[in-house]
N, C-alpha and C. Protein backbone atom coordinates (compact mmCIF):
# COMPACT_ATOMS: atom_id res chain seq x y z
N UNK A 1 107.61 106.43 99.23
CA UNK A 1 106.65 107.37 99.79
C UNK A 1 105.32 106.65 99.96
N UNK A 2 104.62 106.26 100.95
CA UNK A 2 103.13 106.15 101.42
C UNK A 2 102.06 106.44 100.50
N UNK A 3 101.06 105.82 100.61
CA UNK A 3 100.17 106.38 99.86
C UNK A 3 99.45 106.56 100.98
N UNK A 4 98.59 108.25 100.96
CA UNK A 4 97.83 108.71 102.11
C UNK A 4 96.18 108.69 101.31
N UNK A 5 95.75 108.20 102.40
CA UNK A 5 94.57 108.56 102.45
C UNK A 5 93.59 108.75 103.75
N UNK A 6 92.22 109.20 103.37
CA UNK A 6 91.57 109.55 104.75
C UNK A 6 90.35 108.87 104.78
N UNK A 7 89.53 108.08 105.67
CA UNK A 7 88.34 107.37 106.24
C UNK A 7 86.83 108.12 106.59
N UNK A 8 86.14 107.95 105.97
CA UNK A 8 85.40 108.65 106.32
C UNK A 8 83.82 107.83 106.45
N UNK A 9 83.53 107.88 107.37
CA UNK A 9 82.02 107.48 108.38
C UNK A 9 81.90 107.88 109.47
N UNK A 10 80.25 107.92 109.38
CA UNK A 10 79.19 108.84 110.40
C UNK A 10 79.92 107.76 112.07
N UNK A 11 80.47 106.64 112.21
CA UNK A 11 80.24 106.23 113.41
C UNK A 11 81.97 106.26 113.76
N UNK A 12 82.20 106.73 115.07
CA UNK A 12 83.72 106.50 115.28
C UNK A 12 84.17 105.14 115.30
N UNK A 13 83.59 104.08 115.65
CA UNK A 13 84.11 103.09 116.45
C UNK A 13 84.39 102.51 114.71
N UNK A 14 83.74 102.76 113.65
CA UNK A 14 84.08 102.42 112.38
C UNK A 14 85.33 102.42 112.25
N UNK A 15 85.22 104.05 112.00
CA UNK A 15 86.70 104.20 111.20
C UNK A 15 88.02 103.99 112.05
N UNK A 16 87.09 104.07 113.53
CA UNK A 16 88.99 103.49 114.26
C UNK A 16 89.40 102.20 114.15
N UNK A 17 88.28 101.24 113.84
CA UNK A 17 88.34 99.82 113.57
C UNK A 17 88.98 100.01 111.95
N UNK A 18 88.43 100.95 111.07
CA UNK A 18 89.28 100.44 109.92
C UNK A 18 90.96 101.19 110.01
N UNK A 19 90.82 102.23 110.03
CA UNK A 19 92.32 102.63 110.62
C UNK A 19 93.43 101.87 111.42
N UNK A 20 92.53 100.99 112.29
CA UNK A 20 93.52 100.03 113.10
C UNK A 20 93.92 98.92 112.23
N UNK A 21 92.85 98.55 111.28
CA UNK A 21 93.43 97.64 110.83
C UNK A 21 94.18 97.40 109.52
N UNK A 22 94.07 99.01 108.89
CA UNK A 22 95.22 99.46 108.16
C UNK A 22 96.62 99.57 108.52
N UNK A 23 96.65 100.01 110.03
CA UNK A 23 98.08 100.31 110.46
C UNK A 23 98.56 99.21 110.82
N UNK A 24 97.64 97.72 110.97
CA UNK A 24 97.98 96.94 111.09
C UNK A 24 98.96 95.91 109.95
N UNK A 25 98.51 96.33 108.78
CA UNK A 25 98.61 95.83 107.79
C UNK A 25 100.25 95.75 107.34
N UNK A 26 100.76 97.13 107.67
CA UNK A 26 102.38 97.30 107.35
C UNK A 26 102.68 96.94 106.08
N UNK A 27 101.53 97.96 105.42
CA UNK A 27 102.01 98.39 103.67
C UNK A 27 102.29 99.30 103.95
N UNK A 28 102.20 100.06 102.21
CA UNK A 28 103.06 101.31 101.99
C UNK A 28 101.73 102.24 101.92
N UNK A 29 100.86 102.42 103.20
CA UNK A 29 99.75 102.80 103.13
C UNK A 29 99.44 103.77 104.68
N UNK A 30 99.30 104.99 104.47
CA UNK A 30 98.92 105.70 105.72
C UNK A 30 97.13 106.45 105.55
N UNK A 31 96.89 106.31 106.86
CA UNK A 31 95.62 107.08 107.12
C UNK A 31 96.18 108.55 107.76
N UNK A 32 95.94 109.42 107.11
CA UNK A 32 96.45 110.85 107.83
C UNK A 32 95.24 111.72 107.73
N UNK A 33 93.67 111.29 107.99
CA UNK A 33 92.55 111.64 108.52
C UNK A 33 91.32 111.47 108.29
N UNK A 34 90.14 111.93 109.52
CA UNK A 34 88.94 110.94 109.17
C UNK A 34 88.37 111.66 109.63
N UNK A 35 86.58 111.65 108.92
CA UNK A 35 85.78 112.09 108.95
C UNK A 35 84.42 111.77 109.41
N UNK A 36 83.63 112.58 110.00
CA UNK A 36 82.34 111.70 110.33
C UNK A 36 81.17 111.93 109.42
N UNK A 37 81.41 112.44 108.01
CA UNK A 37 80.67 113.06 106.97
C UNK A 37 81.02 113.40 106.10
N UNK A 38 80.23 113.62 104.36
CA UNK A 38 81.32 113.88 103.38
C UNK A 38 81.37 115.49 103.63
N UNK A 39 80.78 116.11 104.03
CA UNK A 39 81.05 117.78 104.26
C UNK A 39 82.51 118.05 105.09
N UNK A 40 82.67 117.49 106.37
CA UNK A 40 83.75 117.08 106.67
C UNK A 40 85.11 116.83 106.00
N UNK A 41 84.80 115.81 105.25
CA UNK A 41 85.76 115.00 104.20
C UNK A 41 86.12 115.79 103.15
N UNK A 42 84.96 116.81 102.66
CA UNK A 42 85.29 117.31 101.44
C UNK A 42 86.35 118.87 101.92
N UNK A 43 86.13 118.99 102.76
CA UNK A 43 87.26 120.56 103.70
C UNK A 43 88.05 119.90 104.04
N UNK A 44 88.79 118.45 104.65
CA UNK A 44 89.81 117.80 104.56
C UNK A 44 90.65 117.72 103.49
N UNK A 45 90.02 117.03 102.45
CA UNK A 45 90.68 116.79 101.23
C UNK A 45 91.07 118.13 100.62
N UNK A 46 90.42 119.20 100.81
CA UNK A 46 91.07 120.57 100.02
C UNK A 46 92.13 121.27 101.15
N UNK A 47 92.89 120.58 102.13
CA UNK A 47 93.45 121.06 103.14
C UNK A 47 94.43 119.74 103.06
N UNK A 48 94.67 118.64 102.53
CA UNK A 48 95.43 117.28 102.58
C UNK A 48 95.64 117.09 101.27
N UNK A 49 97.01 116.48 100.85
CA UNK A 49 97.15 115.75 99.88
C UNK A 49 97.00 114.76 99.99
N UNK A 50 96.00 113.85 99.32
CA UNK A 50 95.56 112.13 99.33
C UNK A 50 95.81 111.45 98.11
N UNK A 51 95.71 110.57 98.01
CA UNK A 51 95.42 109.56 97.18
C UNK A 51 94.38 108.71 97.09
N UNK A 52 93.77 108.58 98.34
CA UNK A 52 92.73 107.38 98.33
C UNK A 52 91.38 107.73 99.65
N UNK A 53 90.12 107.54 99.34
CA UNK A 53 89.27 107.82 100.46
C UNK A 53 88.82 106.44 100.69
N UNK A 54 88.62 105.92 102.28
CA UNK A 54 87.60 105.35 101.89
C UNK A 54 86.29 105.13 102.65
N UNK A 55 85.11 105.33 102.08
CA UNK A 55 83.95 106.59 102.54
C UNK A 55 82.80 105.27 102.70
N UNK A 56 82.02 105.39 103.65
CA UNK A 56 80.48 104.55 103.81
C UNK A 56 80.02 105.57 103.09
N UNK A 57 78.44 105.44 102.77
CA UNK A 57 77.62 105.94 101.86
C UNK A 57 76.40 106.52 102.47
N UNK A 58 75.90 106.04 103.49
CA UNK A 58 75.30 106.55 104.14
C UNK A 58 75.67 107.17 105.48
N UNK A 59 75.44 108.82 105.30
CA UNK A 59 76.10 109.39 105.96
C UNK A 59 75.19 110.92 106.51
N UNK A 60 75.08 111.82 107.61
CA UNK A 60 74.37 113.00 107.41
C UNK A 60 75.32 114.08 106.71
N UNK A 61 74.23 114.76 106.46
CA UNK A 61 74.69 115.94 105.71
C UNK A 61 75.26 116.11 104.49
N UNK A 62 76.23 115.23 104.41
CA UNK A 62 76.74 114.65 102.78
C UNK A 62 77.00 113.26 102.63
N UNK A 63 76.36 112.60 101.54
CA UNK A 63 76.59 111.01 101.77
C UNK A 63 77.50 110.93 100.73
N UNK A 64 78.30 109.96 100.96
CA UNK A 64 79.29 109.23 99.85
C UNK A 64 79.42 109.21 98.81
N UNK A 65 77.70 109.01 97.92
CA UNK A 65 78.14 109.62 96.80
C UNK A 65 78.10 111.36 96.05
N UNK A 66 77.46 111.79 96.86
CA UNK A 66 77.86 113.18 96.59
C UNK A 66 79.20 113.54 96.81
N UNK A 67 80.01 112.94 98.00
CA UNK A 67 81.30 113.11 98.23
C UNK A 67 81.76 113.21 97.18
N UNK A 68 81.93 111.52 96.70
CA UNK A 68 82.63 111.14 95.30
C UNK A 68 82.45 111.73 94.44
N UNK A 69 81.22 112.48 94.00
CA UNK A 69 81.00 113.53 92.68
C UNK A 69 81.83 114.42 92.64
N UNK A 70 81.62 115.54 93.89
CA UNK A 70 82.40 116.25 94.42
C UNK A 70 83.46 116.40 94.45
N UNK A 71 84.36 115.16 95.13
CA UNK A 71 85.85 115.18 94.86
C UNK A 71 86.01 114.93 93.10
N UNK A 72 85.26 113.88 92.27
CA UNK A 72 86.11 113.80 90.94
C UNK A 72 85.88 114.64 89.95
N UNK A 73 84.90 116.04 90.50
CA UNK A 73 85.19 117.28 89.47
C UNK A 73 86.48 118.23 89.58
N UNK A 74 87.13 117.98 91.31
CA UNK A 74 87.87 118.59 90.91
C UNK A 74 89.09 118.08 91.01
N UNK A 75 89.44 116.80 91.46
CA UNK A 75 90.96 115.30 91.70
C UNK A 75 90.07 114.15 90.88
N UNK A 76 90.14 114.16 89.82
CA UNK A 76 89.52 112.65 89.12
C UNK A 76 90.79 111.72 89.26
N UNK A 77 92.10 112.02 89.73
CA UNK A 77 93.01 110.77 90.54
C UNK A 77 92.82 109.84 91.41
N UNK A 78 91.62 110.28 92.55
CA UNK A 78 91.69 110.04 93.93
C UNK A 78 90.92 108.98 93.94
N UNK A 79 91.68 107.92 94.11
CA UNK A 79 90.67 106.40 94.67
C UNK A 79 89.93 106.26 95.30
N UNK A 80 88.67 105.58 95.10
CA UNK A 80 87.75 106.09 96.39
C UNK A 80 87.41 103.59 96.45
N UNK A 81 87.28 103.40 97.97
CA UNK A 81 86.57 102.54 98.07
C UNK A 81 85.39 103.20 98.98
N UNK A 82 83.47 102.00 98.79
CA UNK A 82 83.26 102.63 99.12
C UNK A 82 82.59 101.43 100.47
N UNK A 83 81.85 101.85 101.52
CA UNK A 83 82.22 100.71 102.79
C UNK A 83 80.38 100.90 102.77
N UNK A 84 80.19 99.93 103.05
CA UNK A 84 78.18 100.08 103.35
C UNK A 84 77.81 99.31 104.16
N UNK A 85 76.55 99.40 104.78
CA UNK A 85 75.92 97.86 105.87
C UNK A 85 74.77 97.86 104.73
N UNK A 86 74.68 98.17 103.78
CA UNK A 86 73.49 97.86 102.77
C UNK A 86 74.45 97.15 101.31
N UNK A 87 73.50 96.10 100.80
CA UNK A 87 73.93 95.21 99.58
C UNK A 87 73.00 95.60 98.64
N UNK A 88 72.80 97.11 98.35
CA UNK A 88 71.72 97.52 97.33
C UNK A 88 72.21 97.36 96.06
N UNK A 89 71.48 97.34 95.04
CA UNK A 89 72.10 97.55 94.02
C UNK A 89 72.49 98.82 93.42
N UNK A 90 71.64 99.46 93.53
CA UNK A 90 71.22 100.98 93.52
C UNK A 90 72.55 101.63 93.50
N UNK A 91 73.10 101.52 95.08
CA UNK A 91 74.43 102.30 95.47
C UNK A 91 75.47 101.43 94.59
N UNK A 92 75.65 100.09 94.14
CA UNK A 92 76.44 99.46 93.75
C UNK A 92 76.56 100.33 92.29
N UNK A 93 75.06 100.51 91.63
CA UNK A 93 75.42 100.69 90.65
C UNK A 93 75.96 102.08 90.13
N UNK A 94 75.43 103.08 91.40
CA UNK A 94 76.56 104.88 91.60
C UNK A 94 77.98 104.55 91.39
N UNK A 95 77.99 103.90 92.44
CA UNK A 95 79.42 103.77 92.64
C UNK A 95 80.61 102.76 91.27
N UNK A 96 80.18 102.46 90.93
CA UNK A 96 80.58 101.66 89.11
C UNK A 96 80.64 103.19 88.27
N UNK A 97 79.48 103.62 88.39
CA UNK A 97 79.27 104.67 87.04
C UNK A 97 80.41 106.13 87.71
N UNK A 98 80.45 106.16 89.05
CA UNK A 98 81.46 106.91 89.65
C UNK A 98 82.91 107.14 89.54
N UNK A 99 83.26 105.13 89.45
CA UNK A 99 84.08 105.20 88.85
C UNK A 99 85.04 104.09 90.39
N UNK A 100 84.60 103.99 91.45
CA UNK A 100 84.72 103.36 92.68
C UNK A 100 85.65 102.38 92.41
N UNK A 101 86.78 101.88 93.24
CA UNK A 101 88.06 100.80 92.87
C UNK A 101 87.40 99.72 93.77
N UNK A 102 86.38 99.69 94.94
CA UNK A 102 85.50 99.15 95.08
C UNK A 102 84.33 99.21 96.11
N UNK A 103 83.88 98.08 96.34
CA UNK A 103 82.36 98.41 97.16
C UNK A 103 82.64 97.16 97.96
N UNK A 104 82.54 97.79 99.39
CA UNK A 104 82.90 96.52 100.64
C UNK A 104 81.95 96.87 101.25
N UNK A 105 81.17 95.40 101.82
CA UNK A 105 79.82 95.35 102.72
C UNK A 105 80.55 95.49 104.22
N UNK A 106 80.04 95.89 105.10
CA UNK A 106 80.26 95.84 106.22
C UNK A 106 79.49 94.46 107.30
N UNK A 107 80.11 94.12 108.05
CA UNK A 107 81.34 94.39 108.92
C UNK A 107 82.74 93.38 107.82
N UNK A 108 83.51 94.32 107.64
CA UNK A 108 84.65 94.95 106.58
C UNK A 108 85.95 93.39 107.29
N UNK A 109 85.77 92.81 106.28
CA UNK A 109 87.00 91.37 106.83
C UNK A 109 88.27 92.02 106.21
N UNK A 110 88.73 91.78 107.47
CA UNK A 110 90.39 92.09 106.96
C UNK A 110 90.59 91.48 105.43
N UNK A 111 90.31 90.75 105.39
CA UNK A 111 91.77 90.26 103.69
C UNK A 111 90.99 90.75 102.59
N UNK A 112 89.37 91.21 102.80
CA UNK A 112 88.72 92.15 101.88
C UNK A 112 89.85 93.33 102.07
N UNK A 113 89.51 94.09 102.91
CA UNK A 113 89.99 95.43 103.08
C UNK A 113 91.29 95.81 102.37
N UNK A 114 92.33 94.53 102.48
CA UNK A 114 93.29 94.37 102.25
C UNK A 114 93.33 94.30 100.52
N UNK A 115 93.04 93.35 100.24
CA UNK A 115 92.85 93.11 98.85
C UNK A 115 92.07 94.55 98.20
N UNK A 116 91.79 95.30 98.57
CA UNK A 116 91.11 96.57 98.00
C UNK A 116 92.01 97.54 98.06
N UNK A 117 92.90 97.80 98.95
CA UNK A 117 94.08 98.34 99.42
C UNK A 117 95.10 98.15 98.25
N UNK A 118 95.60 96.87 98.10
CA UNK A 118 96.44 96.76 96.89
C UNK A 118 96.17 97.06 95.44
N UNK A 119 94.45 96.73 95.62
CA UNK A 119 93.63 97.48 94.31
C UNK A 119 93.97 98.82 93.58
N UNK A 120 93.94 99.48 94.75
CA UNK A 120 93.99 101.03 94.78
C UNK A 120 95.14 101.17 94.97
N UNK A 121 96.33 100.79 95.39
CA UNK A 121 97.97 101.04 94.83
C UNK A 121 98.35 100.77 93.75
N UNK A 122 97.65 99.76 92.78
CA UNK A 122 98.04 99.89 91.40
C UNK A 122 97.43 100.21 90.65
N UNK A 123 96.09 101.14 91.25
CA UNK A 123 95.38 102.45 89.99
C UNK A 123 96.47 103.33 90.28
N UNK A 124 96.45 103.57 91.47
CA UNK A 124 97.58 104.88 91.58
C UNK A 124 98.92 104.89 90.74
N UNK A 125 99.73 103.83 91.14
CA UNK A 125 100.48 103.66 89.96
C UNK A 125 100.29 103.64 88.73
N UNK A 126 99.71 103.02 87.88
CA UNK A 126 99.16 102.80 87.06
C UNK A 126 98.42 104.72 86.45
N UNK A 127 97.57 105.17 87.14
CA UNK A 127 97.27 106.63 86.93
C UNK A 127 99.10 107.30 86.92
N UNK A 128 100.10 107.15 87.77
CA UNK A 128 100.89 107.94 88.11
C UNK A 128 101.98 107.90 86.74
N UNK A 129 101.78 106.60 86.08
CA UNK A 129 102.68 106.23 85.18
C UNK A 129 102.36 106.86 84.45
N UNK A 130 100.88 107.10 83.50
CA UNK A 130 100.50 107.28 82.54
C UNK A 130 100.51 108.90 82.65
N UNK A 131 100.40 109.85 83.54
CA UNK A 131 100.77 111.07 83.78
C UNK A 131 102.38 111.00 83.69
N UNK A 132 103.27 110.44 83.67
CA UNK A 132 104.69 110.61 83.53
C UNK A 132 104.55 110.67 82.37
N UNK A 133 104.04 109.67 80.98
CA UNK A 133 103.71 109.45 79.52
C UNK A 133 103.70 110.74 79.00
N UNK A 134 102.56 111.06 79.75
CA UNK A 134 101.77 112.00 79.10
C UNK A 134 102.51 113.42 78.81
N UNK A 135 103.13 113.54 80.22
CA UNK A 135 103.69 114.66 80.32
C UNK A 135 104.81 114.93 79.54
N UNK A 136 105.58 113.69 79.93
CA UNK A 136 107.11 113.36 78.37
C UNK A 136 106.62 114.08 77.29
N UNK A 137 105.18 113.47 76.97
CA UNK A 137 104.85 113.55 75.19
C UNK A 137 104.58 114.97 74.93
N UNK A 138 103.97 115.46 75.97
CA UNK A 138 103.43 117.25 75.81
C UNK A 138 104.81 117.96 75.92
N UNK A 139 105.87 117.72 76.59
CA UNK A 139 107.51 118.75 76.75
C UNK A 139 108.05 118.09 75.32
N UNK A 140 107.90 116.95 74.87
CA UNK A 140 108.15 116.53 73.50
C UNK A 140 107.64 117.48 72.06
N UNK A 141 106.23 117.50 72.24
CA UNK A 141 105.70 118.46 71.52
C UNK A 141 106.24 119.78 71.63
N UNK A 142 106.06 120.13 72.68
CA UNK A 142 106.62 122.01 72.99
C UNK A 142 107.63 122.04 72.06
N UNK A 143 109.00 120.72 72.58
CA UNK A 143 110.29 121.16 72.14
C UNK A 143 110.20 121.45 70.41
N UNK A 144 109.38 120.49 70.04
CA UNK A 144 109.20 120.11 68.37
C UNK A 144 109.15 121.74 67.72
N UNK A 145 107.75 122.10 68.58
CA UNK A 145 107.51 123.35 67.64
C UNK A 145 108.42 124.61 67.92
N UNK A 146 109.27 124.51 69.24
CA UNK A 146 109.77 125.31 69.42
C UNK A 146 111.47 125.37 68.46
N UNK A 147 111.35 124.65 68.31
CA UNK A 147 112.55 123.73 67.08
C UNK A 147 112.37 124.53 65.49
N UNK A 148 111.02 124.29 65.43
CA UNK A 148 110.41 124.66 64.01
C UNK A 148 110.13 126.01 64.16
N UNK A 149 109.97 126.80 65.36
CA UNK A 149 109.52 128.18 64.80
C UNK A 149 111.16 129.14 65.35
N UNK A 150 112.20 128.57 65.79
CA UNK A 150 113.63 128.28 65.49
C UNK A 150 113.88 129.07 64.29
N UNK A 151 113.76 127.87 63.08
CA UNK A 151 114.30 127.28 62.22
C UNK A 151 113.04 128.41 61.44
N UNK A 152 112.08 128.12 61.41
CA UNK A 152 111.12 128.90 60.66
C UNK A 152 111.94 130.93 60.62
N UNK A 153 111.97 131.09 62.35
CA UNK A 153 112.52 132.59 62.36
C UNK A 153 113.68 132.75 61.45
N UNK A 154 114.32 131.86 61.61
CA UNK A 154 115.86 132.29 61.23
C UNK A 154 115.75 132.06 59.51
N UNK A 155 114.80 131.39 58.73
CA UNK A 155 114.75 131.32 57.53
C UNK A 155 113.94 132.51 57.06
N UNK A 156 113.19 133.14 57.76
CA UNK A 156 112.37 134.43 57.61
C UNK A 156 112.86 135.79 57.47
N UNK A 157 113.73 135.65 58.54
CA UNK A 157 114.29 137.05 59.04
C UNK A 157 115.83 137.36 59.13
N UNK A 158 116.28 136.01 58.43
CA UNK A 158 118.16 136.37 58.21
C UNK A 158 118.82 137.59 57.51
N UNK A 159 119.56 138.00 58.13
CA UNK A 159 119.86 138.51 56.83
C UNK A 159 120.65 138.04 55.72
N UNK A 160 120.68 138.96 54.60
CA UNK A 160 121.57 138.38 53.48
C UNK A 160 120.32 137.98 52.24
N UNK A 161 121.02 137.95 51.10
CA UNK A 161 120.32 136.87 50.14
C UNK A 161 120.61 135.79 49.85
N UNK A 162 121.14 134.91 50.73
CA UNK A 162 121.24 133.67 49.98
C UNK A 162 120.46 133.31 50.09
N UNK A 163 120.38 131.86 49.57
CA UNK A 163 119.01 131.10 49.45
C UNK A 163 119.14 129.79 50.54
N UNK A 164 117.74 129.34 50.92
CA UNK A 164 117.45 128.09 51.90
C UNK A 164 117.80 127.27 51.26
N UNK A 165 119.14 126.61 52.54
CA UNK A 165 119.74 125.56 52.11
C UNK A 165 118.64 124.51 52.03
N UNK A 166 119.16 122.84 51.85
CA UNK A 166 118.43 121.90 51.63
C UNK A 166 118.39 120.99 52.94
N UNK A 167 119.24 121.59 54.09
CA UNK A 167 118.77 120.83 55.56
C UNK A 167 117.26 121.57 55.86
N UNK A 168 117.85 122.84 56.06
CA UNK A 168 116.72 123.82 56.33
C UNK A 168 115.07 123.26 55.94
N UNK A 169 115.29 122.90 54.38
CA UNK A 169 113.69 123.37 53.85
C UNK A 169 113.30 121.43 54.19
N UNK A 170 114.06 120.42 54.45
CA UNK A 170 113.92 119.27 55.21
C UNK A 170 113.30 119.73 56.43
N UNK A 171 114.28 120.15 57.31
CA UNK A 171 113.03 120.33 58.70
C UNK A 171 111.83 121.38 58.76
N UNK A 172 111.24 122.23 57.69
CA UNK A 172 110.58 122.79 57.28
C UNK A 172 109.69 122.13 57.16
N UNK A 173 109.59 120.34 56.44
CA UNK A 173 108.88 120.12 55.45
C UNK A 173 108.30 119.00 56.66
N UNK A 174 109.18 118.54 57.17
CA UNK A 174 108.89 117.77 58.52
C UNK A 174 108.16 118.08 59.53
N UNK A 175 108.23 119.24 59.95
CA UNK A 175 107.12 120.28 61.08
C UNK A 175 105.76 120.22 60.13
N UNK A 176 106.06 120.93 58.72
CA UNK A 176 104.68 121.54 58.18
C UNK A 176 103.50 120.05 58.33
N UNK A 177 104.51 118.48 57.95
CA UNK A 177 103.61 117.64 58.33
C UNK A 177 102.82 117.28 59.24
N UNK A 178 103.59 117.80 60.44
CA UNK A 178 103.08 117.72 61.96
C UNK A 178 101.95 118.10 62.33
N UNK A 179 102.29 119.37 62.04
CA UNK A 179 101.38 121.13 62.73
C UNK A 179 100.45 121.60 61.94
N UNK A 180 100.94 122.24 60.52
CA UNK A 180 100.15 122.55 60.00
C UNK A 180 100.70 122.90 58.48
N UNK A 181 99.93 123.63 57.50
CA UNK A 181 100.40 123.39 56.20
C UNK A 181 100.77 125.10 56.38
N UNK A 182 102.37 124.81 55.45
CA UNK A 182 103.00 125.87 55.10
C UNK A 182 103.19 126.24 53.87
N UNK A 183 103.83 127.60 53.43
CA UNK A 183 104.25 127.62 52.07
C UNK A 183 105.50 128.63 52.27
N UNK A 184 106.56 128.38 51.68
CA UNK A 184 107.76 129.54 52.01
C UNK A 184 107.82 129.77 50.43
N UNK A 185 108.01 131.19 50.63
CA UNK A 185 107.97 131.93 48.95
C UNK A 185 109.05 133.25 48.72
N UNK A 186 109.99 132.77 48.16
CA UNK A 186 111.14 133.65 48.11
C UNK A 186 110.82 134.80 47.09
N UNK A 187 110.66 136.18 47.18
CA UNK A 187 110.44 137.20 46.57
C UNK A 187 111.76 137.91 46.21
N UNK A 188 112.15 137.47 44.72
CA UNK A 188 113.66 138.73 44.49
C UNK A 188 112.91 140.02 43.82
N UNK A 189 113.81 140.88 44.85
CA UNK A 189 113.34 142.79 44.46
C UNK A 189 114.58 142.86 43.82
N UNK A 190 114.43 143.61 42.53
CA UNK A 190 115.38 144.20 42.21
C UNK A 190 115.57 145.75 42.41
N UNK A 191 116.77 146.26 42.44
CA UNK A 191 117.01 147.82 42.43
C UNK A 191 116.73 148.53 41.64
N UNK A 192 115.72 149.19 41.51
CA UNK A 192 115.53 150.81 40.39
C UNK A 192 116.19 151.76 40.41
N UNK A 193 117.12 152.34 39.19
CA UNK A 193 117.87 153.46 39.33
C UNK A 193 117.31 154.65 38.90
């Protein structure tokens, strides 16, 4: 599957020059839209699934890094490079604290562009893996406690009097380490005549 993303600068002849020379490239990389502003960009992206922007900074109406704020309150996934005709430091140093996979001066040399491109396919991966992790470990957890409050019901609410076997009060003792501290307390009633 492609990784999509969308282009975004104030001048056309830009982004058709970088678009062309993405499609030129014949990675695993699509442009599926572009913008002439981050106001633009930012009603795109809530209408597109992306992976990657990549945005000039000076721009009307919304510049680049407001974009980038913007998008990583609410997709902190989304790769952003960012494209400039300025070597400030200023913007260099937004775009670091932003969080940016990188910062290309313009006019944009192919094997830069390129090399930034592959950059940003192995955050994505790299992000995509660690959400697989993550997610394992949280359906891991669920199952755990759902295991223990199992095992917890059925030692609570059985019927009968016998007493908790010695598998039982093992996985009892194993959860309570986990989760939280327990105490099981067997109460014998006797019958009054």
């Amino acid at each position: 599957m492609p990784f999509k993303g969308i282009v975004v600068d104030d001048e056309a002849l830009v982004r058709n020059g970088i678009i062309a020379k993405i499609n030129n490239y014949c990675m695993d990389v699509i442009i599926t839209g572009e913008a002439k502003n981050g106001f633009d960009a930012l009603n795109l992206i809530h209408k597109m699934e992306i992976d990657f922007v990549i945005t000039d900074i000076k721009m009307p109406i919304m510049d680049g890094i407001e974009l980038i704020k913007q998008v990583r309150e609410q997709n902190p996934l989304i790769e952003f490079i960012i494209i400039s005709g300025y070597a400030e430091f200023e913007f260099a140093k937004k775009a670091i604290f932003l969080g940016v996979s990188d910062y290309i001066l313009k006019p944009i040399e192919n094997e830069v562009l390129r090399e930034a491109l592959d950059r940003i396919i192995k955050n994505i991966d790299n992000k995509s893996k660690q959400n697989k992790v993550m997610e394992t470990y949280v359906l891991s957890s669920q199952n755990q406690f759902l295991n223990f409050e199992h095992a917890l019901n059925y030692i609570l609410f059985r019927s009968g009097t016998d007493n908790m076997n010695i598998r039982e009060f093992k996985e009892l003792e194993e959860f309570k380490q986990k989760f939280f501290t327990m105490a099981v307390v067997h109460i014998e009633t006797s019958k009054i005549d």
